[in-house]
N, C-alpha and C. Protein backbone atom coordinates (compact mmCIF):
# COMPACT_ATOMS: atom_id res chain seq x y z
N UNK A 1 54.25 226.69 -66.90
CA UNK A 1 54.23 225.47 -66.12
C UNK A 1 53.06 225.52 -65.15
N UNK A 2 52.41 224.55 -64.95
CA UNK A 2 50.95 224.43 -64.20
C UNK A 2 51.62 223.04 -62.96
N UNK A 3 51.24 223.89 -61.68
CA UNK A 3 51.24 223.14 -60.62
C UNK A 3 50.12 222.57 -60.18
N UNK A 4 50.70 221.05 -60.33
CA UNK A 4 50.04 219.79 -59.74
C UNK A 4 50.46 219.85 -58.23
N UNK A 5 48.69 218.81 -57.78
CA UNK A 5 49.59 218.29 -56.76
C UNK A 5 49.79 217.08 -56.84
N UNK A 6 50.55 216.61 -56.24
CA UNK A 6 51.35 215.07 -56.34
C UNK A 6 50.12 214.26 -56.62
N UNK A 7 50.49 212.78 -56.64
CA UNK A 7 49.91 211.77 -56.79
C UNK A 7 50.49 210.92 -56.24
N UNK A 8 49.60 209.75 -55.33
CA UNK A 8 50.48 208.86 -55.15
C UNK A 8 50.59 209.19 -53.48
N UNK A 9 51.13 208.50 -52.60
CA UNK A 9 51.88 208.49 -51.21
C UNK A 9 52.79 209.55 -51.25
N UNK A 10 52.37 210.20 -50.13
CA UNK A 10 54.11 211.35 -49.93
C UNK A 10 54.03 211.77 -48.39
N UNK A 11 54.88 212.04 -48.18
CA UNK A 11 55.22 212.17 -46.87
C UNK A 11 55.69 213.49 -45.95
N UNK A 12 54.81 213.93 -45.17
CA UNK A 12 55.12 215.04 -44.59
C UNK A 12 55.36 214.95 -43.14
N UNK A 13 56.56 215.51 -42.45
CA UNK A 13 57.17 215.45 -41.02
C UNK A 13 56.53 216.48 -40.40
N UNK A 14 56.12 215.93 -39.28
CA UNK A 14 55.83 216.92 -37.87
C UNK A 14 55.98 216.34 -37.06
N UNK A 15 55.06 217.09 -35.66
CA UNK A 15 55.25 216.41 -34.68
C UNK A 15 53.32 216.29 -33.98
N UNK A 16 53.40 214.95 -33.14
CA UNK A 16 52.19 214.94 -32.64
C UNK A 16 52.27 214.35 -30.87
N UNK A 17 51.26 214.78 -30.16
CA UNK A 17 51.49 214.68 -29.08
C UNK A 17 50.27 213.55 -28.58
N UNK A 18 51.19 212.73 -27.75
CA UNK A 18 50.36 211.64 -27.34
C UNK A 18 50.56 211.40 -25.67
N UNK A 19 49.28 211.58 -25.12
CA UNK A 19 49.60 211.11 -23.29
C UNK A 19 50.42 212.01 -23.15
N UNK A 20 50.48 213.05 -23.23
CA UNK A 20 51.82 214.40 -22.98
C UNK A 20 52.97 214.56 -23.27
N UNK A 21 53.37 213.33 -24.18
CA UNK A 21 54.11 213.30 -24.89
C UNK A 21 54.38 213.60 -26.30
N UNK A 22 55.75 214.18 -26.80
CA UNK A 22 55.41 214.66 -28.54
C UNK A 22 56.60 214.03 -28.98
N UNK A 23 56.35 213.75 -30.23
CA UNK A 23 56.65 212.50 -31.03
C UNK A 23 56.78 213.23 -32.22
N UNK A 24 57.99 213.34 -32.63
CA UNK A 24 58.83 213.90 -34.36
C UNK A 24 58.01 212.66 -35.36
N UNK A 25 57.00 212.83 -36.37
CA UNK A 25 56.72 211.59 -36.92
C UNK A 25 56.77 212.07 -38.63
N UNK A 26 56.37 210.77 -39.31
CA UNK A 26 56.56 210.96 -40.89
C UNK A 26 55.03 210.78 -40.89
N UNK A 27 54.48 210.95 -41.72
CA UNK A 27 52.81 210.80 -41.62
C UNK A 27 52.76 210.50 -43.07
N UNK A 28 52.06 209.94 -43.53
CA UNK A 28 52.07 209.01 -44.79
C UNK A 28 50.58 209.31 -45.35
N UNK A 29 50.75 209.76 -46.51
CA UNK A 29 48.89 210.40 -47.02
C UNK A 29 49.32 210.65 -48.36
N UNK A 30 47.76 210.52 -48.65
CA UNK A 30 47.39 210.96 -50.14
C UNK A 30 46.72 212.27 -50.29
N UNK A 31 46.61 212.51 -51.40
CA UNK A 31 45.60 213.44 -51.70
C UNK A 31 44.45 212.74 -52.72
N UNK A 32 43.49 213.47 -52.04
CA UNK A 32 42.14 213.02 -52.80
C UNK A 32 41.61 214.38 -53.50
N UNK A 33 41.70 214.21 -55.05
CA UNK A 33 41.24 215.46 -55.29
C UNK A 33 39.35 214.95 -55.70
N UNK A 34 38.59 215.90 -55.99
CA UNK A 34 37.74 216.06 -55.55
C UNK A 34 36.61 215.10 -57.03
N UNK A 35 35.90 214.24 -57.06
CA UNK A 35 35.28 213.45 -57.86
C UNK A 35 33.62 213.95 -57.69
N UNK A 36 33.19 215.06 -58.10
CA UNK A 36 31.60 215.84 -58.15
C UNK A 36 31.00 214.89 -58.46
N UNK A 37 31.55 213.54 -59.89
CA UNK A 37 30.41 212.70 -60.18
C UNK A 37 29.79 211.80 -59.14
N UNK A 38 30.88 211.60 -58.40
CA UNK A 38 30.43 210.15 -57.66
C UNK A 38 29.96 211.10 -56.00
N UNK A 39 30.51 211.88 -55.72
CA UNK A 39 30.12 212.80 -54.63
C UNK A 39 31.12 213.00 -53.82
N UNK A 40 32.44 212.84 -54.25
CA UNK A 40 33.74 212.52 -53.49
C UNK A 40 33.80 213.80 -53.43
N UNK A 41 34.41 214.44 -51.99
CA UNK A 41 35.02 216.21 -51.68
C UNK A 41 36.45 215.79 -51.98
N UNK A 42 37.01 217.11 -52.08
CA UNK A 42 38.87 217.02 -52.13
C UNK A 42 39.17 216.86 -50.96
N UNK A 43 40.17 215.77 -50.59
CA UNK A 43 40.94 215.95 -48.68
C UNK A 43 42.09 215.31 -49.01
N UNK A 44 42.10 215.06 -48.18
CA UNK A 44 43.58 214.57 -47.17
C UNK A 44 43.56 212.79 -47.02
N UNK A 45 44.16 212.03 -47.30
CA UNK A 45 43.46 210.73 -46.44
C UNK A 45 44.91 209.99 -45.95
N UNK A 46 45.04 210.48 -44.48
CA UNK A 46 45.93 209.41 -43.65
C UNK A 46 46.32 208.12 -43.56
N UNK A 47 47.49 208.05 -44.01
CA UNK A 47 47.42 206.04 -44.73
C UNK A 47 48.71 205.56 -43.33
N UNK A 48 49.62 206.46 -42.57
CA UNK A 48 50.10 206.21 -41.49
C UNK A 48 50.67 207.17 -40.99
N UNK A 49 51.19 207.26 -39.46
CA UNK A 49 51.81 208.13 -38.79
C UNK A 49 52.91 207.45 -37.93
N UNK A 50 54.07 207.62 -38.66
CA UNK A 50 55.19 206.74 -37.77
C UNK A 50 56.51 207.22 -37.38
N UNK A 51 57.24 206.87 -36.43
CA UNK A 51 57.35 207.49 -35.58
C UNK A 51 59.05 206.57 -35.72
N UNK A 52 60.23 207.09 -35.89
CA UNK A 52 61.65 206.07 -36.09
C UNK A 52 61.59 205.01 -34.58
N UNK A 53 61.20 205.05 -33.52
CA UNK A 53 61.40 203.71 -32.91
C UNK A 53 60.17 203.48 -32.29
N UNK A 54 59.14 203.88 -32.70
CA UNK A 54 58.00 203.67 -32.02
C UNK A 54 56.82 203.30 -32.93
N UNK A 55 57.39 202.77 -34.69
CA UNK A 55 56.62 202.14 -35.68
C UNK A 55 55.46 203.15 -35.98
N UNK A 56 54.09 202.86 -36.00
CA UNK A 56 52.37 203.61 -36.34
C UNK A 56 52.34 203.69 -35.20
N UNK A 57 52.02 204.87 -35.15
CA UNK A 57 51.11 205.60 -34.24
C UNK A 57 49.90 205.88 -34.62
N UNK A 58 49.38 205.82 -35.63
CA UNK A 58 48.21 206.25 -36.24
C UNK A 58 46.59 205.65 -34.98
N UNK A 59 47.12 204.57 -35.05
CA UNK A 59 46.11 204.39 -34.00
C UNK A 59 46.07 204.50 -32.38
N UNK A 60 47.01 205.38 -31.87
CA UNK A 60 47.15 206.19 -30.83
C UNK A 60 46.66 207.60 -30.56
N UNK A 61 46.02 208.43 -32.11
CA UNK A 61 45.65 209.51 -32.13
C UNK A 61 44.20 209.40 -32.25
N UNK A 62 43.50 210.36 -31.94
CA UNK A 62 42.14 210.57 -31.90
C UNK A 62 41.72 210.91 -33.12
N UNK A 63 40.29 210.95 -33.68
CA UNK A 63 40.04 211.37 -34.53
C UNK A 63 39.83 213.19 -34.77
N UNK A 64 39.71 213.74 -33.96
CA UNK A 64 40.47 215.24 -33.84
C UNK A 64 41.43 215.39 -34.26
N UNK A 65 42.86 214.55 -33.76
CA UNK A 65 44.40 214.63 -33.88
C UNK A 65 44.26 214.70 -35.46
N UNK A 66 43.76 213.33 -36.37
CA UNK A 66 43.97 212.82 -37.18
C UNK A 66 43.33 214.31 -38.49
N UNK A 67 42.21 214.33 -37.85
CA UNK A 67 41.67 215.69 -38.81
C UNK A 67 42.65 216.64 -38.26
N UNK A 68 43.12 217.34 -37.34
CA UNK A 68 44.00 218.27 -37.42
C UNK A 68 45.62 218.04 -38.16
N UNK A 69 45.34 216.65 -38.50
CA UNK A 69 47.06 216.66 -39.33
C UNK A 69 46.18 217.10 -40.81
N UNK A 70 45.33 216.22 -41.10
CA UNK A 70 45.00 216.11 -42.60
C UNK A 70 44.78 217.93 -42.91
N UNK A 71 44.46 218.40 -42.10
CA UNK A 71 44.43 220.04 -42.15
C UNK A 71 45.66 220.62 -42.21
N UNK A 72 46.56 220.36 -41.45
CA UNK A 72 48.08 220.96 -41.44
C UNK A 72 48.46 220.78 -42.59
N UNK A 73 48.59 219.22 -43.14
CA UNK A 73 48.84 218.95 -44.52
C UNK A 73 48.34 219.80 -45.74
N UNK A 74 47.23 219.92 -45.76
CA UNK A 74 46.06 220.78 -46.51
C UNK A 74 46.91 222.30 -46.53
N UNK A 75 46.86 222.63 -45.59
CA UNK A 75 47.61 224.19 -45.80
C UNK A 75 48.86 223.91 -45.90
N UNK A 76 49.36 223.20 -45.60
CA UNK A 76 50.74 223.37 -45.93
C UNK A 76 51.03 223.25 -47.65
N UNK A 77 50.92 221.88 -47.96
CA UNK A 77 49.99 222.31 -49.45
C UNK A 77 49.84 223.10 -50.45
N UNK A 78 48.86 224.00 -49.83
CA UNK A 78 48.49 225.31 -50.06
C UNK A 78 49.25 226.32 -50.37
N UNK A 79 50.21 226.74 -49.01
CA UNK A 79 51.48 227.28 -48.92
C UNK A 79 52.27 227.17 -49.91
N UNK A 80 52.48 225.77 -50.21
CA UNK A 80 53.26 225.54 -51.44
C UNK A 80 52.97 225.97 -53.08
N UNK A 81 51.90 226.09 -52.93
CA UNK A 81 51.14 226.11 -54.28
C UNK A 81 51.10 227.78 -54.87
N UNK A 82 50.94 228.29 -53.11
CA UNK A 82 51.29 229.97 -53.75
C UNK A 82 52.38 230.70 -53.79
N UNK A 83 53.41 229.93 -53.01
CA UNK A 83 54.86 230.14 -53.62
C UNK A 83 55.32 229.72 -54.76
N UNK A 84 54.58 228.70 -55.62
CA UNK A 84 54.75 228.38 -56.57
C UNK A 84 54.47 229.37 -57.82
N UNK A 85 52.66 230.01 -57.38
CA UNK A 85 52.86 230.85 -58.14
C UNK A 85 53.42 232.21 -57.64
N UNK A 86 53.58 232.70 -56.83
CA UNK A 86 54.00 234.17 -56.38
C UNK A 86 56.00 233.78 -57.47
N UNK A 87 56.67 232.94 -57.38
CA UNK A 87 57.68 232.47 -58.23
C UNK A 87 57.58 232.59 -59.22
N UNK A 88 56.11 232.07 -60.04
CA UNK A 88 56.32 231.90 -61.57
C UNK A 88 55.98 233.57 -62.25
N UNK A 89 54.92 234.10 -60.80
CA UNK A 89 54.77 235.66 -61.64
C UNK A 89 55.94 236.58 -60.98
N UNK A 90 56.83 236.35 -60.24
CA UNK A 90 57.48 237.36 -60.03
C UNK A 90 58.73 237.48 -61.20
N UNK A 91 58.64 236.94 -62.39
CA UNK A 91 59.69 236.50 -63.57
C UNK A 91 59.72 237.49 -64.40
């Protein structure tokens, strides 16, 4: 079995801090895997960050904030991918 990564919208929970405040949110992203022809890199791309009574936040975060989620996401990801295989070879 060969691990993909998703396609499509998916959703990963954390938390982000705004005005000194931190906020439990769902963050809403894709993955972009990587297109050499056209010059596209592989990332992350943030489609929202919302929050159960406080709607998007997305445009309350900085563009720092925003690259430090698409990074969290990224390794987290990652994480997943080598438990996936450290699983399939420990058989």
């Amino acid at each position: 079995m060969i691990w993909k990564m998703p396609k499509g919208s998916q959703v990963y929970q954390t938390a982000v801090e705004i005005n000194d405040s931190e906020f439990e949110v769902a963050v809403v992203y894709s993955y972009q895997p990587a297109e050499p022809d056209v010059g596209v890199q592989e990332g992350i791309e943030i489609e929202g960050v919302y929050c159960e009574d406080q709607g998007d936040l997305q445009g309350d975060l900085t563009e720092d904030q925003l690259d430090a989620l698409a990074i969290e996401i990224g390794e987290s990801n990652y994480s997943a991918w080598e438990a996936f295989q450290e699983d399939r070879y420990d058989d």
